[in-house]
C-alpha atoms as a PDB file:
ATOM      1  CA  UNK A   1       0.000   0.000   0.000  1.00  0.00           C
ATOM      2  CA  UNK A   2       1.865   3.011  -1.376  1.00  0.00           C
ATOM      3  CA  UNK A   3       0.118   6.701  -0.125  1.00  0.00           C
ATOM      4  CA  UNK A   4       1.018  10.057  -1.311  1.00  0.00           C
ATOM      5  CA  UNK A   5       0.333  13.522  -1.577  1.00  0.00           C
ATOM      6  CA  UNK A   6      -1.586  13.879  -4.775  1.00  0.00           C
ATOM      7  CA  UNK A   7      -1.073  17.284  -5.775  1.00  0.00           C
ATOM      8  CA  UNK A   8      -2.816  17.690  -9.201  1.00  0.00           C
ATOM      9  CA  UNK A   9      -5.995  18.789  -8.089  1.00  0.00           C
ATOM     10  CA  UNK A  10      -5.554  19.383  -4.586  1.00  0.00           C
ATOM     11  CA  UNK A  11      -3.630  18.101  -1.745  1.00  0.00           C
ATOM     12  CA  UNK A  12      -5.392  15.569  -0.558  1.00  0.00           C
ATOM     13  CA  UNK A  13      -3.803  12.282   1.362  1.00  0.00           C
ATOM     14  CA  UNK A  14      -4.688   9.050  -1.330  1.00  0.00           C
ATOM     15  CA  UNK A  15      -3.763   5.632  -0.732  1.00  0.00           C
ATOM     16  CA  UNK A  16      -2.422   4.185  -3.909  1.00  0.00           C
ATOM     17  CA  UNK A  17      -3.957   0.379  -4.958  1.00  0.00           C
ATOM     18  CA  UNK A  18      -1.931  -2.215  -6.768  1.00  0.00           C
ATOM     19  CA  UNK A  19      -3.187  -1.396 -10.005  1.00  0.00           C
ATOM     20  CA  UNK A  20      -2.811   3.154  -8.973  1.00  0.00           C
ATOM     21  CA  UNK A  21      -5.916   3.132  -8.676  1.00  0.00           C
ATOM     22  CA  UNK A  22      -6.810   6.311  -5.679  1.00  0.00           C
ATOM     23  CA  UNK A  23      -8.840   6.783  -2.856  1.00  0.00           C
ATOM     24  CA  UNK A  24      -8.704   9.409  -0.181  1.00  0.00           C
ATOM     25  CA  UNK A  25      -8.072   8.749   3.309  1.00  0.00           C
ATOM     26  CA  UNK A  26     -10.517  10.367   5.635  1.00  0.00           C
ATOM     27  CA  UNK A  27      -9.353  13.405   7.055  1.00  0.00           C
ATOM     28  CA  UNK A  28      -9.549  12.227  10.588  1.00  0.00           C
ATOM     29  CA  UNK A  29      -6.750   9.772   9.742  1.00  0.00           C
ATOM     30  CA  UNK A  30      -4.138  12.325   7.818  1.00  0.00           C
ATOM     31  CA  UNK A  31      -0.373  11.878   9.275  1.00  0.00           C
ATOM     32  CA  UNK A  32      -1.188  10.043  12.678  1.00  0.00           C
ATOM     33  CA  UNK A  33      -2.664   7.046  11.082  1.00  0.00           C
ATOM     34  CA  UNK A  34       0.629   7.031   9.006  1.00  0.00           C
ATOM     35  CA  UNK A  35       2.883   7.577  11.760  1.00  0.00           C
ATOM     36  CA  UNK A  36       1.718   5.192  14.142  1.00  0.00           C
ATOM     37  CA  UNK A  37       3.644   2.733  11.628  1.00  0.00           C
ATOM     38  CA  UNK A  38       0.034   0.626   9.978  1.00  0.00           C
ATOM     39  CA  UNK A  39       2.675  -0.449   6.916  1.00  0.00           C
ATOM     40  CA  UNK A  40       2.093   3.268   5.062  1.00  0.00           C
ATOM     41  CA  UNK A  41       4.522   4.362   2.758  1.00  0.00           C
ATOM     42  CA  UNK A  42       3.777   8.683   2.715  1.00  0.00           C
ATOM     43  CA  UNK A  43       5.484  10.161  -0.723  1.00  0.00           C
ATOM     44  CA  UNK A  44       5.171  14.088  -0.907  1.00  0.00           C
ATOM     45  CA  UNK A  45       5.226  14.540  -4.864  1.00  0.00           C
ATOM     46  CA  UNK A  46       5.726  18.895  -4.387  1.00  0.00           C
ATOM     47  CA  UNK A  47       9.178  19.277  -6.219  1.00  0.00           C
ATOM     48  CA  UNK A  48      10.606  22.605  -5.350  1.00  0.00           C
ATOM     49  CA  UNK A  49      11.481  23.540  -8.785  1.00  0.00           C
ATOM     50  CA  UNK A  50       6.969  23.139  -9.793  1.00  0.00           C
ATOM     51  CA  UNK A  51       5.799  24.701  -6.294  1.00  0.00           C
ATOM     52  CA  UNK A  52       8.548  27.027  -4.735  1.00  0.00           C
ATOM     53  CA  UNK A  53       7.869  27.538  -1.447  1.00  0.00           C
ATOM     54  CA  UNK A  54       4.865  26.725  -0.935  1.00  0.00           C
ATOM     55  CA  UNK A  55       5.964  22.874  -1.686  1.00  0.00           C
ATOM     56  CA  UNK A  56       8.868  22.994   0.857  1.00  0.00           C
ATOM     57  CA  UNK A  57       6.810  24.421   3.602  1.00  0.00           C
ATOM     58  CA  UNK A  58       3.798  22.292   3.101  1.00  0.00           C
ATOM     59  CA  UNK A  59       6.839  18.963   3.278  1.00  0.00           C
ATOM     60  CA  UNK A  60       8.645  20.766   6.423  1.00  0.00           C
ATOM     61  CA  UNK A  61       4.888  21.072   8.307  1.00  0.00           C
ATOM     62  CA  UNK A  62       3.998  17.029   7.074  1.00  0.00           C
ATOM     63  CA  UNK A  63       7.549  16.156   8.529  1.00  0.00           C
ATOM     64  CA  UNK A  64       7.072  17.720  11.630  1.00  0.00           C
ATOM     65  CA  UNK A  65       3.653  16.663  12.237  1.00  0.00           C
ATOM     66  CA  UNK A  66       5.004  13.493  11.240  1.00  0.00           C
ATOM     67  CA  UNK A  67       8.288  13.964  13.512  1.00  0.00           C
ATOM     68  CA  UNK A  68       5.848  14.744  16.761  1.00  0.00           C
ATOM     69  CA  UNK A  69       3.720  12.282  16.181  1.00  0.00           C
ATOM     70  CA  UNK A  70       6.115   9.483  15.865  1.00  0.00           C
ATOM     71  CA  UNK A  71       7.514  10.756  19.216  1.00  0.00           C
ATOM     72  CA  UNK A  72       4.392  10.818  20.991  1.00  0.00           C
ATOM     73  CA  UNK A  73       4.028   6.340  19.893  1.00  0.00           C
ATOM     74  CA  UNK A  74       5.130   4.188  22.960  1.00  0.00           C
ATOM     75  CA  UNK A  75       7.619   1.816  21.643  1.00  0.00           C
ATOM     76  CA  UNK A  76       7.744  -1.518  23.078  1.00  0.00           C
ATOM     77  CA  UNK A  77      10.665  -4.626  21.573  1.00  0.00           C
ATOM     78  CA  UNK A  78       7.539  -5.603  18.861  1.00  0.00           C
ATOM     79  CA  UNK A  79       7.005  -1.686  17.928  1.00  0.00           C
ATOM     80  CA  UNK A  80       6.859  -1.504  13.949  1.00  0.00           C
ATOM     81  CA  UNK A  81       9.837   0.757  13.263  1.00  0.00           C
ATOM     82  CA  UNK A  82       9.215   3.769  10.349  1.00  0.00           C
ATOM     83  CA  UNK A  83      11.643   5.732   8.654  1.00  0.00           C
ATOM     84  CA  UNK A  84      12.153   9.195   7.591  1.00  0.00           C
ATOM     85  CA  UNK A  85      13.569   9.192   3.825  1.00  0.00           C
ATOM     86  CA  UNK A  86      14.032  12.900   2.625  1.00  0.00           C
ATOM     87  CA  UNK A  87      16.254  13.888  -0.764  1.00  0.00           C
ATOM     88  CA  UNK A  88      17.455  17.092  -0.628  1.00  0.00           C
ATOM     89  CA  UNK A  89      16.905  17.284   2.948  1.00  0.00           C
ATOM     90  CA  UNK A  90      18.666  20.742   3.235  1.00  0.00           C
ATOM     91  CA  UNK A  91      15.209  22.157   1.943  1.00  0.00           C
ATOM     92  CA  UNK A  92      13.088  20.622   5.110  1.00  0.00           C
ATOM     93  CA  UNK A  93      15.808  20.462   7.621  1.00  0.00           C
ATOM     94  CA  UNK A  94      15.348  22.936  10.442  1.00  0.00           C
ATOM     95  CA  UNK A  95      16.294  23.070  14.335  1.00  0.00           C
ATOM     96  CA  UNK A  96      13.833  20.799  15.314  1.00  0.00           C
ATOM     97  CA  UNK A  97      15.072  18.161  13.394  1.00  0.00           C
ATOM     98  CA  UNK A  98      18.254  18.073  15.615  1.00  0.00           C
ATOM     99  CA  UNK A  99      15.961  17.195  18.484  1.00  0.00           C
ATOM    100  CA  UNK A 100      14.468  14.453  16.895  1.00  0.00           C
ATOM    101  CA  UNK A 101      17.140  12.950  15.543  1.00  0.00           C
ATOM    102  CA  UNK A 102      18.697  12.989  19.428  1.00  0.00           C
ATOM    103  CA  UNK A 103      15.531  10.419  20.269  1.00  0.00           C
ATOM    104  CA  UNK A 104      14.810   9.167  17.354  1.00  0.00           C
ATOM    105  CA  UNK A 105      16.623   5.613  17.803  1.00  0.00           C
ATOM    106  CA  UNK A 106      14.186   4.973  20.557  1.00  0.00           C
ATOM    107  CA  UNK A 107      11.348   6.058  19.425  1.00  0.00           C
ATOM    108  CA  UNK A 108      12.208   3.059  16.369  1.00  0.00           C
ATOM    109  CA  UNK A 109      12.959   5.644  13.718  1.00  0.00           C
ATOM    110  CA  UNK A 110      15.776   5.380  10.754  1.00  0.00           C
ATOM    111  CA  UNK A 111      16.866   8.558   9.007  1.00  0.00           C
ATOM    112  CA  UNK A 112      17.884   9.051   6.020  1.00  0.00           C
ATOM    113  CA  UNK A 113      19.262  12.541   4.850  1.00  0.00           C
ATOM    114  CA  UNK A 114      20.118  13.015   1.447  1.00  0.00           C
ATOM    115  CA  UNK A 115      22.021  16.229   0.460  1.00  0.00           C
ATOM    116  CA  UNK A 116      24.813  17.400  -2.110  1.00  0.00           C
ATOM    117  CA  UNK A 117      27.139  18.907   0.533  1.00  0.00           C
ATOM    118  CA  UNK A 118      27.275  19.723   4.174  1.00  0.00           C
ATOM    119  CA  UNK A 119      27.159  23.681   3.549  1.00  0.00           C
ATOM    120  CA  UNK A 120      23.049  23.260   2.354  1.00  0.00           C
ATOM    121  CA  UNK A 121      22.644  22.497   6.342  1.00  0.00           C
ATOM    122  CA  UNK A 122      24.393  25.604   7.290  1.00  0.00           C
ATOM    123  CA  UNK A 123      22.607  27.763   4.918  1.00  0.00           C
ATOM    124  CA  UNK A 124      19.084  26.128   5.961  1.00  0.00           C
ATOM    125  CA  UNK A 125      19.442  26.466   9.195  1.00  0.00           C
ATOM    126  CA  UNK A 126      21.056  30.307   9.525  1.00  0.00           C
ATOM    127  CA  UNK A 127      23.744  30.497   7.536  1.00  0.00           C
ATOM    128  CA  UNK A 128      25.730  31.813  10.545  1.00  0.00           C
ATOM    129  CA  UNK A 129      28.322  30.707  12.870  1.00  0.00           C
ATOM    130  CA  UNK A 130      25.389  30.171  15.386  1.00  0.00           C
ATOM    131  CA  UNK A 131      24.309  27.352  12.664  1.00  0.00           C
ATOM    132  CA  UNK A 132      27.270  25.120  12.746  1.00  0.00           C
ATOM    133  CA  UNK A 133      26.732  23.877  16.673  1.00  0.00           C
ATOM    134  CA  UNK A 134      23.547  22.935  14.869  1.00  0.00           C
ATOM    135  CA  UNK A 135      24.601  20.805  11.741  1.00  0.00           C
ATOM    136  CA  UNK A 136      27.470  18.965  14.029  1.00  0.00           C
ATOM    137  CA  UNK A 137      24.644  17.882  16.253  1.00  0.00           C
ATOM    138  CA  UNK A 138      22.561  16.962  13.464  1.00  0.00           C
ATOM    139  CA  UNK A 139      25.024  15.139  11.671  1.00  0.00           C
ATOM    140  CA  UNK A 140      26.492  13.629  15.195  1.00  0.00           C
ATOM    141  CA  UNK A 141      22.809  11.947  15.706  1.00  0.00           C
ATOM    142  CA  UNK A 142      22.589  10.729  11.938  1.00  0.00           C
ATOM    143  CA  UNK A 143      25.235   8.023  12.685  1.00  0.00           C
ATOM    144  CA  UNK A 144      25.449   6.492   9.444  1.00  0.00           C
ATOM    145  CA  UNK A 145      27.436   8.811   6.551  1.00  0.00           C
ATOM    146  CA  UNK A 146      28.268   7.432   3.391  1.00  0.00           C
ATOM    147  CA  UNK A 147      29.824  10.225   1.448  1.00  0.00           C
ATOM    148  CA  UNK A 148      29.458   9.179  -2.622  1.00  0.00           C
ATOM    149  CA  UNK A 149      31.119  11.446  -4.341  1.00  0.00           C
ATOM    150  CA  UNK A 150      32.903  14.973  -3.450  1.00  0.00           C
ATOM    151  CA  UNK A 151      34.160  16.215  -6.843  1.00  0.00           C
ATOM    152  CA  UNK A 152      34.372  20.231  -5.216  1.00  0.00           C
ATOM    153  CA  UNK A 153      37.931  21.151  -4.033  1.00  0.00           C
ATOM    154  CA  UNK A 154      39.917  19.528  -0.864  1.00  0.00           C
ATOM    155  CA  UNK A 155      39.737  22.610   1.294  1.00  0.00           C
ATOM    156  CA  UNK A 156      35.966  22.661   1.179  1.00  0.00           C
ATOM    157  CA  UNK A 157      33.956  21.610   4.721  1.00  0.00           C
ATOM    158  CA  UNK A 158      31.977  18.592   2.873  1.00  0.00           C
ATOM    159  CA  UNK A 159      35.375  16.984   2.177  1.00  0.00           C
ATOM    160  CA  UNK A 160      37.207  17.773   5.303  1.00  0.00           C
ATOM    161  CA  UNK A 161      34.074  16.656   7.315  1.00  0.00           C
ATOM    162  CA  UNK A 162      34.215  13.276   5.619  1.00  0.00           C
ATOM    163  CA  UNK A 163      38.415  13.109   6.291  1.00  0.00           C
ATOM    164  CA  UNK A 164      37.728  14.126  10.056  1.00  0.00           C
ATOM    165  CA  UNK A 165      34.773  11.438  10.547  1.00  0.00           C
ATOM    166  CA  UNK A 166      36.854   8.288   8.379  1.00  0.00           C
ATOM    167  CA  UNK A 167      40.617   9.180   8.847  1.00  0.00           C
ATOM    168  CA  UNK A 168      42.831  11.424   7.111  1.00  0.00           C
ATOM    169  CA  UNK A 169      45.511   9.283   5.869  1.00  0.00           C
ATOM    170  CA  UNK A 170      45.544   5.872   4.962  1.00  0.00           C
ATOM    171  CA  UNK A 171      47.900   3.293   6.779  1.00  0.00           C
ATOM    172  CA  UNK A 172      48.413   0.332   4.876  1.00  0.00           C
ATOM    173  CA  UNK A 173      49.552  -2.216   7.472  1.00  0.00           C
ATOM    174  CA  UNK A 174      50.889  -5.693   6.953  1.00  0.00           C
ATOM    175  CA  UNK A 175      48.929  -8.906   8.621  1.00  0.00           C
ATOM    176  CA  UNK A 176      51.476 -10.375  11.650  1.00  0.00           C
END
């Protein structure tokens, strides 16, 4: 059962059939049905390049609706875990999302934070040097990293980040 935000008409929350075949879900359900993990898979379909900023804020409230609602679930060992998938992330990130992510392992919730390069966090959330006690607790509670490809120079944070967190030089060590 795939659901989404269908956004051709209006935004209304659909679950998607087998076949894509439609059919709203009643308003009383919206994101706490969803979040209280009934095997719902949520897709917001508002790219930012069709719907501006009105797309991105309408994703950022659904995540932290989402986000609080997950937290408010009382896990127990059998709790259905849910995940939080989001590509350029650096367009929904904001403080409270380095909250959540502080709790989020036991309230049975995988991140995943997709993003070109660690500067988009410190331009979404201030752009300042009061943002990057921020983005090191952020990226401190997302404990995975798997850095694909940093073509830009050596000297920028992105790559320096990824030396600091994996090693800077490589030791090639003979078995005894």
């Amino acid at each position: 059962m795939l659901t989404r935000i269908d956004h051709h008409y209006e935004c209304r929350l659909c679950e998607v059939d087998d076949l894509g075949g439609r059919r709203p879900i009643a308003r009383e359900q919206g994101a706490e049905v969803v979040a209280r993990g009934h095997g719902k898979i949520v897709i917001l379909d508002l790219p930012q390049k069709e719907f501006n900023e009105l797309g991105v804020y309408a994703q950022a409230l659904f995540k932290f609706s989402w986000q609080r609602s997950v937290e408010r679930r009382k896990p127990v060992w059998n709790t259905r875990p849910v995940f939080l998938w989001a590509d350029e992330s650096q367009f929904f990130c904001n403080s409270y999302d380095v909250l959540f992510q502080t709790t989020a392992r036991s309230a049975r919730v995988a991140t995943v934070y997709l993003t070109q390069n660690i500067p988009n966090y410190h331009l979404a959330l201030g752009g300042s040097r009061r943002a990057e006690p921020f983005v090191e607790s952020l990226l401190g509670n997302l404990n995975t990293k798997i850095f694909i490809t940093t073509p830009a120079p050596l000297r920028t944070s992105t790559r320096r980040n990824c030396a600091v967190r994996t090693g800077e030089t490589f030791v090639q060590a003979a078995s005894t």
